[in-house]
N, C-alpha and C. Protein backbone atom coordinates (compact mmCIF):
# COMPACT_ATOMS: atom_id res chain seq x y z
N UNK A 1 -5.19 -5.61 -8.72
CA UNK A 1 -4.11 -5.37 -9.64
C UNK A 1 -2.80 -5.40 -8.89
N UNK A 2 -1.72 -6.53 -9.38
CA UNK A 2 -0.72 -6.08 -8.85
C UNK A 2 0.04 -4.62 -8.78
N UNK A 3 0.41 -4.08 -7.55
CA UNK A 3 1.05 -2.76 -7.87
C UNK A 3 2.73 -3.01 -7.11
N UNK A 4 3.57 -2.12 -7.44
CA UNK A 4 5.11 -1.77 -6.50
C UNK A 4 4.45 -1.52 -5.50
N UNK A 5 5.38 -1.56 -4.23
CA UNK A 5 4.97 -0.96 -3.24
C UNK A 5 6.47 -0.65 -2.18
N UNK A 6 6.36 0.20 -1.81
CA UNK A 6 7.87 0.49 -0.37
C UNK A 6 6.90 1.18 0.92
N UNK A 7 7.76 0.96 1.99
CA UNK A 7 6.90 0.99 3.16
C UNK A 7 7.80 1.72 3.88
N UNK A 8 7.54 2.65 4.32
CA UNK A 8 8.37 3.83 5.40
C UNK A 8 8.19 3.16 6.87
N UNK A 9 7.99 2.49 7.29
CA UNK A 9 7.36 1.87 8.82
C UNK A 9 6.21 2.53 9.54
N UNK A 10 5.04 3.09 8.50
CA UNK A 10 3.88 3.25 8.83
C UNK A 10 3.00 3.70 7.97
N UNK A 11 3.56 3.21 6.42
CA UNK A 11 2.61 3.72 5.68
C UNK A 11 3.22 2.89 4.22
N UNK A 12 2.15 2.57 3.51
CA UNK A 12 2.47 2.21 2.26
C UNK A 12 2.39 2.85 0.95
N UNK A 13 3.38 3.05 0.13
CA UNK A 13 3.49 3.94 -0.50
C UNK A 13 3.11 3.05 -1.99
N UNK A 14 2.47 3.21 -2.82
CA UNK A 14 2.15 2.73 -4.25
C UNK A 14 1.89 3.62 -5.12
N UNK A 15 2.10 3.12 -6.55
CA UNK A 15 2.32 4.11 -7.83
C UNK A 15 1.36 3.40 -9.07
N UNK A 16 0.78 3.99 -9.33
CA UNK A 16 0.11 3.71 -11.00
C UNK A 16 -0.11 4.99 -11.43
N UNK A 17 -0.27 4.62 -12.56
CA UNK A 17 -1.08 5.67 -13.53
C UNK A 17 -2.61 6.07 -12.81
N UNK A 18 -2.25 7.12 -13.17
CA UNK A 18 -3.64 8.35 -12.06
C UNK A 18 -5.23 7.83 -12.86
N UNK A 19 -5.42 7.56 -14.54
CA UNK A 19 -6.25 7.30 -15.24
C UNK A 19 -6.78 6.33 -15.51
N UNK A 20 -5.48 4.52 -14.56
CA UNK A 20 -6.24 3.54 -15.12
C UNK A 20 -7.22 3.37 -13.68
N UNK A 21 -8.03 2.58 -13.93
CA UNK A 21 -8.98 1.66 -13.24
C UNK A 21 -8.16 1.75 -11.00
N UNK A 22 -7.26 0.77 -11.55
CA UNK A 22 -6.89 0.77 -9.58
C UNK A 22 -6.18 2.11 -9.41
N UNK A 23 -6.27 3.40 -10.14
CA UNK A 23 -5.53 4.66 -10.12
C UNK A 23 -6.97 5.64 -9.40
N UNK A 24 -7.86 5.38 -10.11
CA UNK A 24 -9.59 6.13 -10.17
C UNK A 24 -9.70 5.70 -8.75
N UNK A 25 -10.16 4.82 -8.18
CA UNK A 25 -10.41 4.10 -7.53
C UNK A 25 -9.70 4.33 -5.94
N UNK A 26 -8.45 3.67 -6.27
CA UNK A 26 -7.45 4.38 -4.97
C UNK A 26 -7.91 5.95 -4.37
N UNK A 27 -8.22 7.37 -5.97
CA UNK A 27 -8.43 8.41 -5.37
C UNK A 27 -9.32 8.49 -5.11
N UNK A 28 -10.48 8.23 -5.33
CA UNK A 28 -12.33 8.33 -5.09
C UNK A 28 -12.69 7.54 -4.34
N UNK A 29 -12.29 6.09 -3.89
CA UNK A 29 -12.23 5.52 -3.09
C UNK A 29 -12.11 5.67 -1.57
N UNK A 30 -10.42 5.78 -1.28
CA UNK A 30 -9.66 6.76 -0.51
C UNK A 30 -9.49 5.68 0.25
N UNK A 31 -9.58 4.21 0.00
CA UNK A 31 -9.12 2.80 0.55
C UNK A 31 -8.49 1.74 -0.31
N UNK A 32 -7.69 1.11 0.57
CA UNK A 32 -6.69 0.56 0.11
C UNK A 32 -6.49 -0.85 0.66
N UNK A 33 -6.57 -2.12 0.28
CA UNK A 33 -6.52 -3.43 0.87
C UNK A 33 -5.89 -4.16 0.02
N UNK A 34 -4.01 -3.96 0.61
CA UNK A 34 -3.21 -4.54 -0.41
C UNK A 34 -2.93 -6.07 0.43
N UNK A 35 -2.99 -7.14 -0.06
CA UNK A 35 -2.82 -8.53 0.37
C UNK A 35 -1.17 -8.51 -0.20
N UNK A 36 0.00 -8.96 0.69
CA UNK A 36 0.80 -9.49 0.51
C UNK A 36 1.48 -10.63 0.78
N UNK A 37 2.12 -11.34 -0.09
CA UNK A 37 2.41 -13.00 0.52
C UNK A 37 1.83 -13.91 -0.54
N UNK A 38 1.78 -14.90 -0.30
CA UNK A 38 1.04 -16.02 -1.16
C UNK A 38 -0.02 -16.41 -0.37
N UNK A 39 -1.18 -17.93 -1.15
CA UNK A 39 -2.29 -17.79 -0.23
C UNK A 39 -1.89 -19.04 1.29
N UNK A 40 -1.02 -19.10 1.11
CA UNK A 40 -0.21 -20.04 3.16
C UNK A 40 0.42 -18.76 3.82
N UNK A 41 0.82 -17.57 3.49
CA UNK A 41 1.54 -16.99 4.52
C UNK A 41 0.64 -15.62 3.89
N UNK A 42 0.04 -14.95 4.22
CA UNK A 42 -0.88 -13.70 3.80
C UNK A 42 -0.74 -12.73 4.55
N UNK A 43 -0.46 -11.95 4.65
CA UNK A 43 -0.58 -10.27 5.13
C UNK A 43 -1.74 -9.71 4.26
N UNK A 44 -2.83 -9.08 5.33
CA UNK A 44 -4.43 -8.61 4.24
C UNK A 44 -4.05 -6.84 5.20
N UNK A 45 -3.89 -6.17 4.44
CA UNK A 45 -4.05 -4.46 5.20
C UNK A 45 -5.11 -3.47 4.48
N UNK A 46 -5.33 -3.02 5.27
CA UNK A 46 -6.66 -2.50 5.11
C UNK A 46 -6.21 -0.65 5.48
N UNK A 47 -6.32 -0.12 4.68
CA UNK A 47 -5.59 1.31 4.84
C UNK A 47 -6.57 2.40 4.27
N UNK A 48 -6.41 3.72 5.05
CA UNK A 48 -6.74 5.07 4.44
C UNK A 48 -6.15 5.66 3.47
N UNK A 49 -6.23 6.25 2.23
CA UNK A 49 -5.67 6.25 0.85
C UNK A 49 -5.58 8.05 0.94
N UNK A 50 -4.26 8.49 0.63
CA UNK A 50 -3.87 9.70 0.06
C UNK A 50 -3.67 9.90 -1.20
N UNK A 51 -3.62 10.97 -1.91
CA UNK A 51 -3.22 10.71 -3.46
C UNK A 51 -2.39 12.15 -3.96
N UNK A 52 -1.02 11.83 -4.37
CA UNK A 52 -0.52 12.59 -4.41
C UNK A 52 -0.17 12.78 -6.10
N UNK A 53 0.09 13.71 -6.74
CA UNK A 53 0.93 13.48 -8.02
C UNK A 53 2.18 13.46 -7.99
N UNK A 54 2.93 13.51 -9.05
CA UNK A 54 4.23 13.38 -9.10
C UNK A 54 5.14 14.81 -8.58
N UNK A 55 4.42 15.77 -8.68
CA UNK A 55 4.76 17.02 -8.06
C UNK A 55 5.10 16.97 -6.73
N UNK A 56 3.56 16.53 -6.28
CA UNK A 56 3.41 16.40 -4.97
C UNK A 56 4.11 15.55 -3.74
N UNK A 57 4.65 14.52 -4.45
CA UNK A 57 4.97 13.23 -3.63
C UNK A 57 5.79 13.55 -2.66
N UNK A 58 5.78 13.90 -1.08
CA UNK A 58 7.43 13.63 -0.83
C UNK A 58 8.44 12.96 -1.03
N UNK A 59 9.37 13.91 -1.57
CA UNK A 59 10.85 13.29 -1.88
C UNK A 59 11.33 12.14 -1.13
N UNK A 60 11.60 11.60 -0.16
CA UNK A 60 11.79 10.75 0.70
C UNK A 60 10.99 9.77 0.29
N UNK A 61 9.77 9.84 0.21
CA UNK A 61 9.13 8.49 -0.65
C UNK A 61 9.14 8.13 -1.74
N UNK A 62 8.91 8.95 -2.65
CA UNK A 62 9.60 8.70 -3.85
C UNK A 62 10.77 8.04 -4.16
N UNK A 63 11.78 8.37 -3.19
CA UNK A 63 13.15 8.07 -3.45
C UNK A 63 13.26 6.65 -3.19
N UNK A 64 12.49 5.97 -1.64
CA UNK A 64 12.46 4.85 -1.31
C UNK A 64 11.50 4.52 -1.82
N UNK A 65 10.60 4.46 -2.86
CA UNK A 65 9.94 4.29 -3.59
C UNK A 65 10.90 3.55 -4.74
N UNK A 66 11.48 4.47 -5.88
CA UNK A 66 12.68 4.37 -6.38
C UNK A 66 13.79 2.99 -6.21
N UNK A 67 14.06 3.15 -4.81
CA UNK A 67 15.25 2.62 -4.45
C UNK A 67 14.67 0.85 -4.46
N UNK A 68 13.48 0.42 -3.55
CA UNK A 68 13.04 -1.00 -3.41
C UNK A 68 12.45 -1.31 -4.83
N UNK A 69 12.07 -0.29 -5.99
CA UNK A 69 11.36 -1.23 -6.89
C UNK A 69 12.20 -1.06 -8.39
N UNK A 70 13.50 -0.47 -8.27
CA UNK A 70 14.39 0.16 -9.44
C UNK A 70 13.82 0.85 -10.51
N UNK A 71 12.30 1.79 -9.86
CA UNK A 71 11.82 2.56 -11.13
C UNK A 71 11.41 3.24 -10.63
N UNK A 72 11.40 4.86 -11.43
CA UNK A 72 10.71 6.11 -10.79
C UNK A 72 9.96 6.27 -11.54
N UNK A 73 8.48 6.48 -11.38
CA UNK A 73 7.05 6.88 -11.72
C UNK A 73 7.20 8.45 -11.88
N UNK A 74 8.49 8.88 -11.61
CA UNK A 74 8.54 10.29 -11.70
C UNK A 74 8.81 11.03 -13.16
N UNK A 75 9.57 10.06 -13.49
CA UNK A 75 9.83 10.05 -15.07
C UNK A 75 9.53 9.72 -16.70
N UNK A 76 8.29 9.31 -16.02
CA UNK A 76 7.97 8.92 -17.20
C UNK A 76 6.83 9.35 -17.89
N UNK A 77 6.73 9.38 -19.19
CA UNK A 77 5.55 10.83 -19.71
C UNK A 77 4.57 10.29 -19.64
N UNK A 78 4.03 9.10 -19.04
CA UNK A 78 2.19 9.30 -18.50
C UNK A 78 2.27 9.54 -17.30
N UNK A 79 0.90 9.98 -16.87
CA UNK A 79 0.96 10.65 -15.57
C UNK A 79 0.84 9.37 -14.56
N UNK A 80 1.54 9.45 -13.93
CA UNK A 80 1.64 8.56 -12.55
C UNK A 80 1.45 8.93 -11.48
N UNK A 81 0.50 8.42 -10.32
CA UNK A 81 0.38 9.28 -9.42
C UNK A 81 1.27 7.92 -8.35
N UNK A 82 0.85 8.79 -7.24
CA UNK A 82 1.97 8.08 -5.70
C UNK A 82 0.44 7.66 -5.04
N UNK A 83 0.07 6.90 -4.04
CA UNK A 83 -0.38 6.78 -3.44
C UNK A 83 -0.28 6.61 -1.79
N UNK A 84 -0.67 7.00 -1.17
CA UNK A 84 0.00 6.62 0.33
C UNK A 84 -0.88 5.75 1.39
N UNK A 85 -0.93 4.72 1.63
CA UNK A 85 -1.81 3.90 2.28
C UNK A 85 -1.90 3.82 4.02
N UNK A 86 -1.83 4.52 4.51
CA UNK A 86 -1.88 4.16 6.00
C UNK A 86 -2.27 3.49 6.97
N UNK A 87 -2.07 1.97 7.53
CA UNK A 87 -3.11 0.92 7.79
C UNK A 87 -3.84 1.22 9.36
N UNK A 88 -4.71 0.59 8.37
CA UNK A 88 -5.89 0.81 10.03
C UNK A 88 -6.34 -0.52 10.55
N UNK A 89 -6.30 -1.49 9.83
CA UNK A 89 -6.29 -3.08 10.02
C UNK A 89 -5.55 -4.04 9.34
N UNK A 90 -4.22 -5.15 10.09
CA UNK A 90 -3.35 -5.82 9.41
C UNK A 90 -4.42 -7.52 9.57
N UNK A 91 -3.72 -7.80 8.91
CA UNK A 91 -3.94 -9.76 9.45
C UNK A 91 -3.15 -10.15 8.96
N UNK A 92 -2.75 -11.29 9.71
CA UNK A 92 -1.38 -12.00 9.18
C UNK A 92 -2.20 -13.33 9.41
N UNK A 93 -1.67 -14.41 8.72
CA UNK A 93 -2.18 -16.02 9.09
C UNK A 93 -1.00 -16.89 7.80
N UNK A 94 -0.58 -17.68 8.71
CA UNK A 94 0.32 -18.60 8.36
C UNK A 94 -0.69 -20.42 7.88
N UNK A 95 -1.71 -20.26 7.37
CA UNK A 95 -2.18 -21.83 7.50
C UNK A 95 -3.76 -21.33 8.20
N UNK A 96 -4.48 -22.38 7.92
CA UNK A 96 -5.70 -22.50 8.61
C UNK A 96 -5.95 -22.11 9.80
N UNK A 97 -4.95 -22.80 10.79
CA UNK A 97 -4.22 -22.80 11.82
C UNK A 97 -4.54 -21.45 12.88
N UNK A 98 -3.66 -20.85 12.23
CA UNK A 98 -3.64 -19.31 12.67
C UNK A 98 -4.95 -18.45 12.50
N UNK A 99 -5.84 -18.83 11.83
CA UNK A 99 -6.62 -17.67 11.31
C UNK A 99 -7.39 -17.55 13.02
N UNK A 100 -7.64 -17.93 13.61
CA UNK A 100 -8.09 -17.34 14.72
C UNK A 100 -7.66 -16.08 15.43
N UNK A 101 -6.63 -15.82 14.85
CA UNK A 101 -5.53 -15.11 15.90
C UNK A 101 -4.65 -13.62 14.93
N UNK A 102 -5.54 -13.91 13.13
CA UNK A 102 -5.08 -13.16 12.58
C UNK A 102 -4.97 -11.76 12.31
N UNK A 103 -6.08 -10.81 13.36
CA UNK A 103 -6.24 -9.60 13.41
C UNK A 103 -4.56 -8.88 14.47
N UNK A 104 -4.05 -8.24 13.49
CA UNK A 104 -2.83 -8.19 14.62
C UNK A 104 -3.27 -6.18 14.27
N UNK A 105 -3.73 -5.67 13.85
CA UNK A 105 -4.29 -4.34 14.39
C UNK A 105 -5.49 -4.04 13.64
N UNK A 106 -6.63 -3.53 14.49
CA UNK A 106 -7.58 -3.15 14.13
C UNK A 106 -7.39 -1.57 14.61
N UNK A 107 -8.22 -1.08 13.96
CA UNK A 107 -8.62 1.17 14.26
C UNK A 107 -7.53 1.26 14.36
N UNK A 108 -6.49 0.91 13.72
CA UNK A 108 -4.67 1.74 13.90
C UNK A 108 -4.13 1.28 15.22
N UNK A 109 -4.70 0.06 16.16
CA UNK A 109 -3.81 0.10 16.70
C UNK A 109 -3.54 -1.36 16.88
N UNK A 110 -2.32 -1.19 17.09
CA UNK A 110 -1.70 -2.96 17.63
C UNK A 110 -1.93 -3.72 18.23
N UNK A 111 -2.82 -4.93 17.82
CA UNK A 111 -3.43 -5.46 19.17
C UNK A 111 -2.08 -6.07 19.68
N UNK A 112 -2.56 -6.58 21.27
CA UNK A 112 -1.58 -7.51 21.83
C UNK A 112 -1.41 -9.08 21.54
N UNK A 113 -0.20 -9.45 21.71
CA UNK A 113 -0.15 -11.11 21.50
C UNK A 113 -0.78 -11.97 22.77
């Protein structure tokens, strides 16, 4: 499911409704593998899932939450929850090309170039 998303520089922050389908899931789950890009330039992350409500969210994310997608999940009368994604494996690949070389962190950490 497409979702919003804003990124603090170590964590990804996403919002749906707490009741639909990728809302259940995100919390019972507690993983997260948001693909960004199109299918020639792909970012695949692979993350540990928090779940916060709208109570809960820190302010600071919320806000830059807010600010990159021009809507607050905070306001509005179905329940929306926050999600917080923390990655533990990226891949990047530009083309066929690259895919050899596309693990750029596995277990949280950065591999080298």
């Amino acid at each position: 499911m497409a979702l919003w998303f804003a990124r603090d520089g170590e964590s990804f922050w996403l919002s749906t409704r707490a009741a639909n389908p990728t809302g259940r899931d995100l919390r019972h789950g507690r993983r997260a593998r948001p693909a960004l890009g199109d299918t020639r330039d792909v970012v695949l992350v692979d993350g540990d899932v928090e779940t916060y409500d709208a109570g809960q969210v820190p302010a600071a994310a919320a806000e830059a939450f807010t600010d990159r997608t021009g809507w607050d999940p905070r306001r509005e009368s179905a329940a929306y929850a926050f999600f917080r994604a923390r990655p533990r494996a990226v891949q990047a690949w530009h083309g066929v090309h690259e895919l050899p070389g596309r693990h750029v962190m596995r277990d949280g950490v950065w591999t080298s170039p």
